[in-house]
C-alpha atoms as a PDB file:
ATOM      1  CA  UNK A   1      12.793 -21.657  13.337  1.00  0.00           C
ATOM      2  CA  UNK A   2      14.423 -18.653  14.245  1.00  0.00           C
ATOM      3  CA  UNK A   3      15.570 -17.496  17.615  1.00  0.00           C
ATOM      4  CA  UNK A   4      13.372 -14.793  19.280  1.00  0.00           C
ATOM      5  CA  UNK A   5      14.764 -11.482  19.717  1.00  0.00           C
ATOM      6  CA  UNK A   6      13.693  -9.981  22.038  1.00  0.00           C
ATOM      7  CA  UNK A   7      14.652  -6.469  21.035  1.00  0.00           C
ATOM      8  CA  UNK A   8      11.887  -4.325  20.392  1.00  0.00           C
ATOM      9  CA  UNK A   9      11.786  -3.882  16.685  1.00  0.00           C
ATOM     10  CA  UNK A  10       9.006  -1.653  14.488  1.00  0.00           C
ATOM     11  CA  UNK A  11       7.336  -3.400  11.266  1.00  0.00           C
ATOM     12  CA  UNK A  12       5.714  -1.347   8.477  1.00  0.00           C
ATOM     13  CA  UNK A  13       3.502  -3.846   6.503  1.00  0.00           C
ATOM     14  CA  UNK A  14       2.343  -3.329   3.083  1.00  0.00           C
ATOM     15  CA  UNK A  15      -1.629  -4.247   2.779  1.00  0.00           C
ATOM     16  CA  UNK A  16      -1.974  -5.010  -0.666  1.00  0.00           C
ATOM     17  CA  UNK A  17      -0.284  -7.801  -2.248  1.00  0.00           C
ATOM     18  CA  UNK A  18       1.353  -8.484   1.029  1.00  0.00           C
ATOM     19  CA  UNK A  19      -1.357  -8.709   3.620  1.00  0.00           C
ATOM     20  CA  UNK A  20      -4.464  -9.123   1.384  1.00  0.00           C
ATOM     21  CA  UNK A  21      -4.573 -11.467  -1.759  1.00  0.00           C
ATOM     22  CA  UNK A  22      -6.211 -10.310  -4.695  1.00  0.00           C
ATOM     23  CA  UNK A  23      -7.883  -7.385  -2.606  1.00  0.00           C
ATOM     24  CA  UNK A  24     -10.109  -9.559  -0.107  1.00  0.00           C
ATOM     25  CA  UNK A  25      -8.657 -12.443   1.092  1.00  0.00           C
ATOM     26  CA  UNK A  26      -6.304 -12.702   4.489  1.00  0.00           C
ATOM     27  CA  UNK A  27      -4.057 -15.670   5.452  1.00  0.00           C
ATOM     28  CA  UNK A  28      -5.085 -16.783   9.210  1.00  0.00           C
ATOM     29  CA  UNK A  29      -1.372 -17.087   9.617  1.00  0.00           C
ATOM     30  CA  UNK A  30      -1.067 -13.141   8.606  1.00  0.00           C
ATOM     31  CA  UNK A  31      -3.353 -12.143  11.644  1.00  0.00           C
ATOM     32  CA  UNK A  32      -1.766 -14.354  14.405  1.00  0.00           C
ATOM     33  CA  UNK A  33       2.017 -13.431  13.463  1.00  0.00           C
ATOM     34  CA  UNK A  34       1.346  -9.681  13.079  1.00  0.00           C
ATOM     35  CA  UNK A  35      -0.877  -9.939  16.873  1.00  0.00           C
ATOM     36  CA  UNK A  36       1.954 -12.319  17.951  1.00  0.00           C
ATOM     37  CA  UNK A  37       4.668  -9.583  16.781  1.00  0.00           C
ATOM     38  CA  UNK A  38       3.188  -7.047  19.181  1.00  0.00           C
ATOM     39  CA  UNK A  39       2.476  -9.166  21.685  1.00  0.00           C
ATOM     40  CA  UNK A  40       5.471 -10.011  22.092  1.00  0.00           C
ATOM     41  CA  UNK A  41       6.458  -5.943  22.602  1.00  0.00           C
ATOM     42  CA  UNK A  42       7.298  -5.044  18.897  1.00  0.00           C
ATOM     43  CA  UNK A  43       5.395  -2.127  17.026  1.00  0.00           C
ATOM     44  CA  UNK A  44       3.777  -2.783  13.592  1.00  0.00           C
ATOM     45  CA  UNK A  45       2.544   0.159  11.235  1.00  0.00           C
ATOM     46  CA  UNK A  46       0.736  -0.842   8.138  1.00  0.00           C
ATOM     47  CA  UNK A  47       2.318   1.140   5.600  1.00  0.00           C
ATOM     48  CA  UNK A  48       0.027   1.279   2.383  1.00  0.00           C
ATOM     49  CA  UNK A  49      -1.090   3.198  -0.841  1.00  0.00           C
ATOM     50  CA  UNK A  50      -4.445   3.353   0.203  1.00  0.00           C
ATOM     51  CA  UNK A  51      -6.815   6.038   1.881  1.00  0.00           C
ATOM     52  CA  UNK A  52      -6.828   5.787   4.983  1.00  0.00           C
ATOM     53  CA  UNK A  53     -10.769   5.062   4.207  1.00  0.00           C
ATOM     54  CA  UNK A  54     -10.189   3.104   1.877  1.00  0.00           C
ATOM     55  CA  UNK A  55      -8.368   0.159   3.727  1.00  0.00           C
ATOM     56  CA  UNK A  56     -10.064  -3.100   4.098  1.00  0.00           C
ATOM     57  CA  UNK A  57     -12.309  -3.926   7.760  1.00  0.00           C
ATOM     58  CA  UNK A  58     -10.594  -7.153   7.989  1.00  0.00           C
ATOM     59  CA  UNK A  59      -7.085  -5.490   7.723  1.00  0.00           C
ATOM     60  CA  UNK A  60      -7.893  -3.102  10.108  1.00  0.00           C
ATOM     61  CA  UNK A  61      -9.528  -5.388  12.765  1.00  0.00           C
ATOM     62  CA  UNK A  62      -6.126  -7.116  12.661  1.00  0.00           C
ATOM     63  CA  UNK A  63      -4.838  -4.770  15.059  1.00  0.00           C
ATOM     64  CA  UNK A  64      -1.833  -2.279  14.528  1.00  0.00           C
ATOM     65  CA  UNK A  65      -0.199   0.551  16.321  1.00  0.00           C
ATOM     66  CA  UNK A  66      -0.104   2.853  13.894  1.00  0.00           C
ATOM     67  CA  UNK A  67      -0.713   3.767  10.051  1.00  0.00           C
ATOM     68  CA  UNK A  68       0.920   5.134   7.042  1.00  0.00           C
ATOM     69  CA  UNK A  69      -1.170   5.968   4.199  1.00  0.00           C
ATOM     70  CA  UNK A  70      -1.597   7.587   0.874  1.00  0.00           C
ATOM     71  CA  UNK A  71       1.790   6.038  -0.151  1.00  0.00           C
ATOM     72  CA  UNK A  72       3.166   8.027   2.523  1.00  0.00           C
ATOM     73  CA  UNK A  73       1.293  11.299   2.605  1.00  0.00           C
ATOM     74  CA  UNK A  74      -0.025  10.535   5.888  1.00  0.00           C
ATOM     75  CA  UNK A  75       0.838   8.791   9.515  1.00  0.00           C
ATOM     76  CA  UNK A  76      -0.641   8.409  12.458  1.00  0.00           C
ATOM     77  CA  UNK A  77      -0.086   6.611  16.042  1.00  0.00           C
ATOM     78  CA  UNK A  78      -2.835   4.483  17.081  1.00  0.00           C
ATOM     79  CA  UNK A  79      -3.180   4.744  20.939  1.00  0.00           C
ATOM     80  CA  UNK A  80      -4.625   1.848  23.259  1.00  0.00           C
ATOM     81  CA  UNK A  81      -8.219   2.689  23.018  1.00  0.00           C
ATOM     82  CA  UNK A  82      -8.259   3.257  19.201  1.00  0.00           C
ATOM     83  CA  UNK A  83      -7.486   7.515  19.320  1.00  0.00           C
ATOM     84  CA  UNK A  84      -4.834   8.248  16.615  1.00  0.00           C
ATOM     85  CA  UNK A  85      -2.405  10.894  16.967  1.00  0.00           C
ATOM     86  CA  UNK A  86      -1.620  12.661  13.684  1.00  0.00           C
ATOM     87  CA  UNK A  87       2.565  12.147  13.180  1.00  0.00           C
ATOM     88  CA  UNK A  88       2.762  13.563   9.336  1.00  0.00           C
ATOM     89  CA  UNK A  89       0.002  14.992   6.940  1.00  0.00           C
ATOM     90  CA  UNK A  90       1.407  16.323   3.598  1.00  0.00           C
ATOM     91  CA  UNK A  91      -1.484  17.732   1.281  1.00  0.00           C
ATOM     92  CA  UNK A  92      -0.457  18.234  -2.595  1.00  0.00           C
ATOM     93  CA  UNK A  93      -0.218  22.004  -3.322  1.00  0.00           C
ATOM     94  CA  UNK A  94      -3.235  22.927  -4.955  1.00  0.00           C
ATOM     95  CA  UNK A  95      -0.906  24.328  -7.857  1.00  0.00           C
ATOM     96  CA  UNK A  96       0.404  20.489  -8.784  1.00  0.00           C
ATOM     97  CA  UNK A  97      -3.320  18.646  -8.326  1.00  0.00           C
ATOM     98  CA  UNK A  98      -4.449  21.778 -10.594  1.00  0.00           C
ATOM     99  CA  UNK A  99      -0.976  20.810 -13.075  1.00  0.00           C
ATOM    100  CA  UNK A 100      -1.964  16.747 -12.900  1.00  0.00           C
ATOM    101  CA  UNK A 101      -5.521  17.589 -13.591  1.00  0.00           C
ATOM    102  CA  UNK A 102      -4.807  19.398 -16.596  1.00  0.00           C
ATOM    103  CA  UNK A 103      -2.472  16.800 -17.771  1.00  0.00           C
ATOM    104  CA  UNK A 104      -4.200  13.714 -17.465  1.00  0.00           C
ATOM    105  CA  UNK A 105      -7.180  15.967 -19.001  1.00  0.00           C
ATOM    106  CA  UNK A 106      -5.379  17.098 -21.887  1.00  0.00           C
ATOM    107  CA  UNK A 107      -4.319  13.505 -22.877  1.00  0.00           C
ATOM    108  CA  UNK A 108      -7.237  11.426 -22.175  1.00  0.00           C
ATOM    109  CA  UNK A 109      -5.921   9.406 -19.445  1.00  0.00           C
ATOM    110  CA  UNK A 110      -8.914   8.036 -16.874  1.00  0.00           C
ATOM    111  CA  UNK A 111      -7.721   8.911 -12.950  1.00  0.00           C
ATOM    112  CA  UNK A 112      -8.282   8.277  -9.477  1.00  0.00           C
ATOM    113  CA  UNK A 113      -8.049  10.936  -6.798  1.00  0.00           C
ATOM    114  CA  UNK A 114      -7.160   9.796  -3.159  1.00  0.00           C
ATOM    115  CA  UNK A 115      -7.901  12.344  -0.230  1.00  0.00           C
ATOM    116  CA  UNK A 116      -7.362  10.873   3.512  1.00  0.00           C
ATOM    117  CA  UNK A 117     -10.842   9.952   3.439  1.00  0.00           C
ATOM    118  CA  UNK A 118     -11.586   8.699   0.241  1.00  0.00           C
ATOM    119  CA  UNK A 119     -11.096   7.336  -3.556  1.00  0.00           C
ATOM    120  CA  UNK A 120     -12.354   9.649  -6.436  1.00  0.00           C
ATOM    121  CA  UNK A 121     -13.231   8.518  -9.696  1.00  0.00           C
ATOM    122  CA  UNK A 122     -12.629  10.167 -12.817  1.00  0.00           C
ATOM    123  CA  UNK A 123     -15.528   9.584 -15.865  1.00  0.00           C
ATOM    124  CA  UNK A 124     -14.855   6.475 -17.773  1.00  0.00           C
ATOM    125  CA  UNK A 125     -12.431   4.997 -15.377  1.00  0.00           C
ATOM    126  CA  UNK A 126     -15.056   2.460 -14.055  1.00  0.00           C
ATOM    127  CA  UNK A 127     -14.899   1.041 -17.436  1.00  0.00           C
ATOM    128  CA  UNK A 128     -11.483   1.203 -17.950  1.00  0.00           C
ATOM    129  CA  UNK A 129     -10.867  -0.944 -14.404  1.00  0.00           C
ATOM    130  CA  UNK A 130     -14.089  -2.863 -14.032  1.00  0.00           C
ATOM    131  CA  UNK A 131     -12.657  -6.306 -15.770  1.00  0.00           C
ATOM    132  CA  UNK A 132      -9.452  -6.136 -13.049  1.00  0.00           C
ATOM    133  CA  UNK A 133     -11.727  -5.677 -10.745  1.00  0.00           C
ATOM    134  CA  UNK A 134     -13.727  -8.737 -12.061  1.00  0.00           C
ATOM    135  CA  UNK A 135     -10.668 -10.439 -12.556  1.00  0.00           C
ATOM    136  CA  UNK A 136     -10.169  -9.915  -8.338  1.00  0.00           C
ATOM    137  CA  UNK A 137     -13.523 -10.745  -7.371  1.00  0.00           C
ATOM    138  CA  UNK A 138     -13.071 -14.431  -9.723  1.00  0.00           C
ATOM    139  CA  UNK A 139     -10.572 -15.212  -8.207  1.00  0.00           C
ATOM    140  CA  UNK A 140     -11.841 -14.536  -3.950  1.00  0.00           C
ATOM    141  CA  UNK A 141     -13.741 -17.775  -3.895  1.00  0.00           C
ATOM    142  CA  UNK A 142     -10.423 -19.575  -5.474  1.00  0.00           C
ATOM    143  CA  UNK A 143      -8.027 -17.936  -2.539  1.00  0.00           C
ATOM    144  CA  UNK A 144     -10.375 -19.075   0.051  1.00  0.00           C
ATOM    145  CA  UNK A 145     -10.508 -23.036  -1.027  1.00  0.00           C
ATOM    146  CA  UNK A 146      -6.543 -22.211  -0.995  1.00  0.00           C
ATOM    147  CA  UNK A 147      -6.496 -21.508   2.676  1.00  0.00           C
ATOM    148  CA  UNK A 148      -9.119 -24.392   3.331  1.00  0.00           C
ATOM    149  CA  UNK A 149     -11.758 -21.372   4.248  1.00  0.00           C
ATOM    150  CA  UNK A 150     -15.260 -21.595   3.384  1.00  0.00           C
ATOM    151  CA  UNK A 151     -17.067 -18.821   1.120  1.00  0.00           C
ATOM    152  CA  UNK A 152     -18.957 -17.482   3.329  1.00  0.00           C
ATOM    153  CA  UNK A 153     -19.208 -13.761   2.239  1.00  0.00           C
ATOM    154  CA  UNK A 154     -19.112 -11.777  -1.027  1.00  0.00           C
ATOM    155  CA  UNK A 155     -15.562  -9.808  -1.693  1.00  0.00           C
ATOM    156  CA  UNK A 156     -15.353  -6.377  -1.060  1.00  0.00           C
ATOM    157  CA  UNK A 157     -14.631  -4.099  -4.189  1.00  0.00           C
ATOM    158  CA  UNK A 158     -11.046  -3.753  -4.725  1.00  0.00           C
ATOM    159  CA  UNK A 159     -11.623   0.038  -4.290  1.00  0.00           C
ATOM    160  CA  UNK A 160     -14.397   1.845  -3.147  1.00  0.00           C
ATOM    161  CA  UNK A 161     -14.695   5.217  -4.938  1.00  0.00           C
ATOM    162  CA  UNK A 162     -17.167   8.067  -4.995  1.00  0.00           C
ATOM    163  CA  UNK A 163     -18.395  10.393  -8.532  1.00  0.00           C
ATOM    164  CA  UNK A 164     -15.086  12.682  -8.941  1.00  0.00           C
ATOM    165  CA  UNK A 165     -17.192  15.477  -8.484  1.00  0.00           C
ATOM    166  CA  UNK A 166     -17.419  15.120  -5.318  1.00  0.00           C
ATOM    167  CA  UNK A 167     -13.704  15.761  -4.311  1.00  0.00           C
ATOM    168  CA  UNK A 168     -12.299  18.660  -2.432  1.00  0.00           C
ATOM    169  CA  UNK A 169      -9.287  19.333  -4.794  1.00  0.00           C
ATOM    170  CA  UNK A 170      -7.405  20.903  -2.097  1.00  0.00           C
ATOM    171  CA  UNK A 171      -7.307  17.806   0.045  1.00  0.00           C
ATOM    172  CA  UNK A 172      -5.999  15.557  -2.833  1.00  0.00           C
ATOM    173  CA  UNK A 173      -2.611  13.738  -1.727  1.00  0.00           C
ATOM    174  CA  UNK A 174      -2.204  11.059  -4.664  1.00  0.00           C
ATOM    175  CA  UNK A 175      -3.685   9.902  -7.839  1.00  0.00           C
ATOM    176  CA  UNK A 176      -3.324   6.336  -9.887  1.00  0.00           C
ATOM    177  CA  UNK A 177      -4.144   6.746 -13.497  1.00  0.00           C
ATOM    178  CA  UNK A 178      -5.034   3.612 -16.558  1.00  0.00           C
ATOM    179  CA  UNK A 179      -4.188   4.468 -19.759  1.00  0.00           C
ATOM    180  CA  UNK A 180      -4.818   2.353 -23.028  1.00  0.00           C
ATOM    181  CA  UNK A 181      -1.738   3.468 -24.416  1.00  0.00           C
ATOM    182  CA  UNK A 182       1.493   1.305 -23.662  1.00  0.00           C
ATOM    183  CA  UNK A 183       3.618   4.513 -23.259  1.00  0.00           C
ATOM    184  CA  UNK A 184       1.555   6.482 -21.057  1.00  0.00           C
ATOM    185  CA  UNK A 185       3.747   5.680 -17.874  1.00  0.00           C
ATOM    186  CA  UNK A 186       6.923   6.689 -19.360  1.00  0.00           C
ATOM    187  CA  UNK A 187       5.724   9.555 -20.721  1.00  0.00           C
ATOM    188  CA  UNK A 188       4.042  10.876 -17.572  1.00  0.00           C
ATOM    189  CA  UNK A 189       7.320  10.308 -15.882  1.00  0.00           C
ATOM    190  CA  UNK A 190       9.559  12.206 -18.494  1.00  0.00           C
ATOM    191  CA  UNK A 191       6.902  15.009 -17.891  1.00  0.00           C
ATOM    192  CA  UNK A 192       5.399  15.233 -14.791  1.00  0.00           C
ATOM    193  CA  UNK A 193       9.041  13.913 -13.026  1.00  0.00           C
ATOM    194  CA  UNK A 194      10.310  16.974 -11.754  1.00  0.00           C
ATOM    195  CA  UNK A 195       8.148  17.807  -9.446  1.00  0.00           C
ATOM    196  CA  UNK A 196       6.236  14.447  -8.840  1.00  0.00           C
ATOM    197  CA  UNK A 197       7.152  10.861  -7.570  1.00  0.00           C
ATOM    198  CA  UNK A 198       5.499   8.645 -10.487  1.00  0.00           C
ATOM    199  CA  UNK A 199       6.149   4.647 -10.245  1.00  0.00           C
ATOM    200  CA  UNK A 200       4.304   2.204 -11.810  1.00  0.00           C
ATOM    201  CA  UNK A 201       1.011   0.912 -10.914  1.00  0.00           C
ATOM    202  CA  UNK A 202      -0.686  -2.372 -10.268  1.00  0.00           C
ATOM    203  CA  UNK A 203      -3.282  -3.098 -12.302  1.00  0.00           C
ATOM    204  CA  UNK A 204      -2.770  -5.577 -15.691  1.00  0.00           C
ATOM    205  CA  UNK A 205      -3.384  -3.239 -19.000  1.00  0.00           C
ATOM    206  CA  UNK A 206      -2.461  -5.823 -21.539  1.00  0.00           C
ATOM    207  CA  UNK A 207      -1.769  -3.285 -24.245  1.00  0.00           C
ATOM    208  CA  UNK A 208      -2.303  -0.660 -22.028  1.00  0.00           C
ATOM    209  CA  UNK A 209      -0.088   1.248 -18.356  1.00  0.00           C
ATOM    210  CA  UNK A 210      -1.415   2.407 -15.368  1.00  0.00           C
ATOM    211  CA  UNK A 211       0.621   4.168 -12.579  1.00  0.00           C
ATOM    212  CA  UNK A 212       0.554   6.050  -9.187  1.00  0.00           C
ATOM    213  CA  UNK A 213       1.693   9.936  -8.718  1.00  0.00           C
ATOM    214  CA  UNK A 214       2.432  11.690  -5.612  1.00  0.00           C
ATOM    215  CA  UNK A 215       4.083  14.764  -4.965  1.00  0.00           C
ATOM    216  CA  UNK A 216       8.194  14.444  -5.487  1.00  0.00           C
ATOM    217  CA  UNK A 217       9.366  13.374  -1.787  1.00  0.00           C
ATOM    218  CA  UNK A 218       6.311  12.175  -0.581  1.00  0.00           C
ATOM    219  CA  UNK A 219       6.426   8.215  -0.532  1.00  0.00           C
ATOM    220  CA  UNK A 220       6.281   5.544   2.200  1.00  0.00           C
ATOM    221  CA  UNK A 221      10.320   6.014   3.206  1.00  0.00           C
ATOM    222  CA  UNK A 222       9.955   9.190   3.810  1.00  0.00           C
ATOM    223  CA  UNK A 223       6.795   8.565   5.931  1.00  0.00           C
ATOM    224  CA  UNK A 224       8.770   5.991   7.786  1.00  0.00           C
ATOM    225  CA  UNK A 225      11.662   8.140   8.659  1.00  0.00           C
ATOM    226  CA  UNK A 226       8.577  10.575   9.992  1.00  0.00           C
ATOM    227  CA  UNK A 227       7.514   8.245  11.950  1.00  0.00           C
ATOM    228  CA  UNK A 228      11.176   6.587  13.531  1.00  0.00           C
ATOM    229  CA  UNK A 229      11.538  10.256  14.299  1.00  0.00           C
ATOM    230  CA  UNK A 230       8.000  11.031  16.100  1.00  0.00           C
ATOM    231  CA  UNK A 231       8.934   7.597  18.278  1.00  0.00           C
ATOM    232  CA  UNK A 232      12.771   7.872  18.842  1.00  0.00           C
ATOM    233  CA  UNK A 233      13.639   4.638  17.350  1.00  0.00           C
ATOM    234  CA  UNK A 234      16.606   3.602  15.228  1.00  0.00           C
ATOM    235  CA  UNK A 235      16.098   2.544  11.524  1.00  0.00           C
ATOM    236  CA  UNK A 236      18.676  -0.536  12.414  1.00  0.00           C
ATOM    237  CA  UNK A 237      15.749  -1.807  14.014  1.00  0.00           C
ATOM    238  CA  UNK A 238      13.049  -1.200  11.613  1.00  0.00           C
ATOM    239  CA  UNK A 239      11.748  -3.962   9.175  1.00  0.00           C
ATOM    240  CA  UNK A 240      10.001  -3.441   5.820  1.00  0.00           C
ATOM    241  CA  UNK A 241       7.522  -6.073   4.234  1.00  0.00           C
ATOM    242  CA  UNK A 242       6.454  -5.263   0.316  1.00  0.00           C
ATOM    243  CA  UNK A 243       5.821  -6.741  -2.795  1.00  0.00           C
ATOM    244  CA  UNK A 244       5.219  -3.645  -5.165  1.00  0.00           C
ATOM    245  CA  UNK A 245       7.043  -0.451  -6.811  1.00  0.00           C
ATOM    246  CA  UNK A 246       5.410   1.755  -4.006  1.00  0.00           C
ATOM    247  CA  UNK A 247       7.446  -0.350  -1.334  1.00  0.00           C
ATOM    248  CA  UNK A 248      11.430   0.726  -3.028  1.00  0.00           C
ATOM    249  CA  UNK A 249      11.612   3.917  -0.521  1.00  0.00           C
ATOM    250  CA  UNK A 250      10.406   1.682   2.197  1.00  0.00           C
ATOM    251  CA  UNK A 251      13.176  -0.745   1.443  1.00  0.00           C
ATOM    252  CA  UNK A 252      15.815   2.299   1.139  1.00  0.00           C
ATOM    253  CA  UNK A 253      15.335   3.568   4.671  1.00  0.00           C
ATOM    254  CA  UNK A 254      14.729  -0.028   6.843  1.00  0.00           C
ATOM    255  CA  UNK A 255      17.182  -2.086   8.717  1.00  0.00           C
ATOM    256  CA  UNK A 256      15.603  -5.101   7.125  1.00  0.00           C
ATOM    257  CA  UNK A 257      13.583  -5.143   3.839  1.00  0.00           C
ATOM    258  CA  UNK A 258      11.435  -8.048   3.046  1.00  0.00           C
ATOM    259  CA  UNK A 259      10.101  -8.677  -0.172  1.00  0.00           C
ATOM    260  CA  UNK A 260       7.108 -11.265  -0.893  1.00  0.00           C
ATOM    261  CA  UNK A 261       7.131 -14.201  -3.078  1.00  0.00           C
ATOM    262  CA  UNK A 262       5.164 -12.932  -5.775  1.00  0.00           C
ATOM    263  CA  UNK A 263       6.925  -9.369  -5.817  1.00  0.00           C
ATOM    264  CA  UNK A 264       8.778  -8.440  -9.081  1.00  0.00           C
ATOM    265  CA  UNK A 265      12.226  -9.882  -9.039  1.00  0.00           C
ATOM    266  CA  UNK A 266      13.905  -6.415  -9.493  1.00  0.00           C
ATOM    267  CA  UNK A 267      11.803  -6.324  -5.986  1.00  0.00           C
ATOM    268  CA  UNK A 268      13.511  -9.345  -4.828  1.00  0.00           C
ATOM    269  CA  UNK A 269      16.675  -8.285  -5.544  1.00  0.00           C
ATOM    270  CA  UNK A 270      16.480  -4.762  -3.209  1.00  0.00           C
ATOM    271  CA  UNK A 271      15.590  -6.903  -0.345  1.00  0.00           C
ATOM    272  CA  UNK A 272      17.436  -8.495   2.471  1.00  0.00           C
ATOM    273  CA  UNK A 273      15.166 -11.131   2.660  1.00  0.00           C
ATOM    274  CA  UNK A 274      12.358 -12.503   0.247  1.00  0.00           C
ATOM    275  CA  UNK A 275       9.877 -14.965   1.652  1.00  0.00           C
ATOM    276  CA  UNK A 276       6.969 -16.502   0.530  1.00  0.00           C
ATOM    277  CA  UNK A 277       3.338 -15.575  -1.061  1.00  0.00           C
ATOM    278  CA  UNK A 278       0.147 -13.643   0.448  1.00  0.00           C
ATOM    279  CA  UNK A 279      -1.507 -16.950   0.822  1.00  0.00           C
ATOM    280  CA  UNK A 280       1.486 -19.031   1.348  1.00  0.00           C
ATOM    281  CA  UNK A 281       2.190 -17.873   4.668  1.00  0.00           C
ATOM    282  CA  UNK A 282       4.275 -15.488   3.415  1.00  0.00           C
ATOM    283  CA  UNK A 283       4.021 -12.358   6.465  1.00  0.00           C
ATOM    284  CA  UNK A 284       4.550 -15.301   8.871  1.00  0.00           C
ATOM    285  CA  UNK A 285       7.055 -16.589   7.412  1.00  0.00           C
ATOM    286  CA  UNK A 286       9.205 -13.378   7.599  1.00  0.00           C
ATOM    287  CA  UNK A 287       8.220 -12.695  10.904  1.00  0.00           C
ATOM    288  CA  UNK A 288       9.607 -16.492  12.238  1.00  0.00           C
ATOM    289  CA  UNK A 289      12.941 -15.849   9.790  1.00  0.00           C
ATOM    290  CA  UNK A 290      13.796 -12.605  11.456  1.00  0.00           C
ATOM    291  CA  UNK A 291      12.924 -13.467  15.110  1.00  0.00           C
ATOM    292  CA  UNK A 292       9.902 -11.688  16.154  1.00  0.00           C
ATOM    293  CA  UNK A 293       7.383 -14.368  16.298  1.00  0.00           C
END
């Protein structure tokens, strides 16, 4: 076991992939090093793709002191009796949702639309995703018997998402698209790359892509350096934990970047330190390595 240091450091945390498992499940050894961490005087942020609404109960009820979402298009502090305190907020330009639209239109390719609030589906995409999302809720009831927990409650869906007509196109801040078509990512990045960040996405398309698009500088490093900046703290004593293509800015700008057993290993190989798996103690692990627990 490491030593404790017992300089204040600041933690952004991934959720999924690196807090959750398979969109549901939680190690018990997540939630007491994370409420450990802080009480022992450092900050944690969870620092995720999602909507801010659409981030799990259980991951919130962990505790934090603040939030990045969106991938980065928003952050906020999270005071002692729950109030946050907006830090950034960077809405896509109604001009580039408007250019996305048409071009994931044009070629066929099902969408999702995140807003603050929310997850918007475009027609046919529950199709398109409903067997990952099968795949995720298979595989809840395995996780748990991993962890020696009992099955006590259905998952819930890996993401929650409302008719696309219901979106406010000017609040968009990200979209993740599925495509049948093997070449879809690359392409969208050759076309869509100059004035949007596109990375790839998470979900297995055997035969198939999928991938996430934000607005070209908006992503979770520069949220982070937002956010060192709003609370006067160095990025020497910052930490990054990650497992996914989203996570590379967060690793550029950190003192420390930690990158979980099951990330890629072009992942592994941008980080300073690569522990275990979501269910393998793998945020606790880190947190015991570097000190702070």
């Amino acid at each position: 076991m490491s030593e404790i240091d017992t300089t204040p450091r600041i933690v952004f945390i991934d959720v999924d992939g690196t807090i959750l498992e398979h969109g549901s499940v939680i190690a018990p050894s997540t939630v007491t090093a994370i409420r450990s961490a802080r009480r022992a005087g450092h900050t944690v942020y969870l620092c995720t793709g999602r909507s801010a609404g659409d981030i799990h109960p259980a991951v919130r009820e962990i505790g934090f002191d603040g939030v990045i979402s969106n991938g980065g298009a928003f952050a906020v502090r999270i005071d002692d009796d729950g109030t946050e305190r907006p830090i950034a907020a960077h809405l896509m330009p109604r001009a580039l949702t408007d250019r996305m639209l048409g071009y994931f239109e044009d070629r066929g390719i099902h969408y999702f639309l995140q807003t603050d609030d929310a997850v918007y589906a475009s027609p046919g995409i529950g199709a398109a995703a409903d067997e990952f999302f099968r795949q995720r809720r298979d595989r809840h009831a395995e996780d748990l018997r991993a962890l020696g927990l009992d099955d006590d409650d259905a998952p819930l869906p890996a993401i929650s998402y409302r008719p696309l007509d219901e979106v406010d196109l000017d609040q968009v801040v990200k979209a993740t698209f599925i495509s049948a078509d093997s070449d879809t990512l690359a392409r969208a990045q050759a076309d869509l790359g100059d004035a949007f960040h596109v990375i790839p996405g998470s979900i297995p398309m055997p035969g198939g892509s999928n991938g996430e698009i934000a607005q070209l500088g908006v992503n979770k490093g520069s949220a982070i350096v937002e956010v060192l900046d709003a609370l006067g703290l160095d990025a020497a004593d910052s930490v990054g934990i990650g497992d996914s293509w989203n996570d590379v800015e967060m690793f550029d700008v950190v003192g420390t970047a930690v990158a979980m057993g099951g990330a890629d290993p072009e992942l592994h190989a941008r980080a300073d330190l690569v522990t275990t798996g979501v269910l393998d103690d793998g945020v606790h692990g880190a947190l015991v390595r570097l000190g702070l627990v």
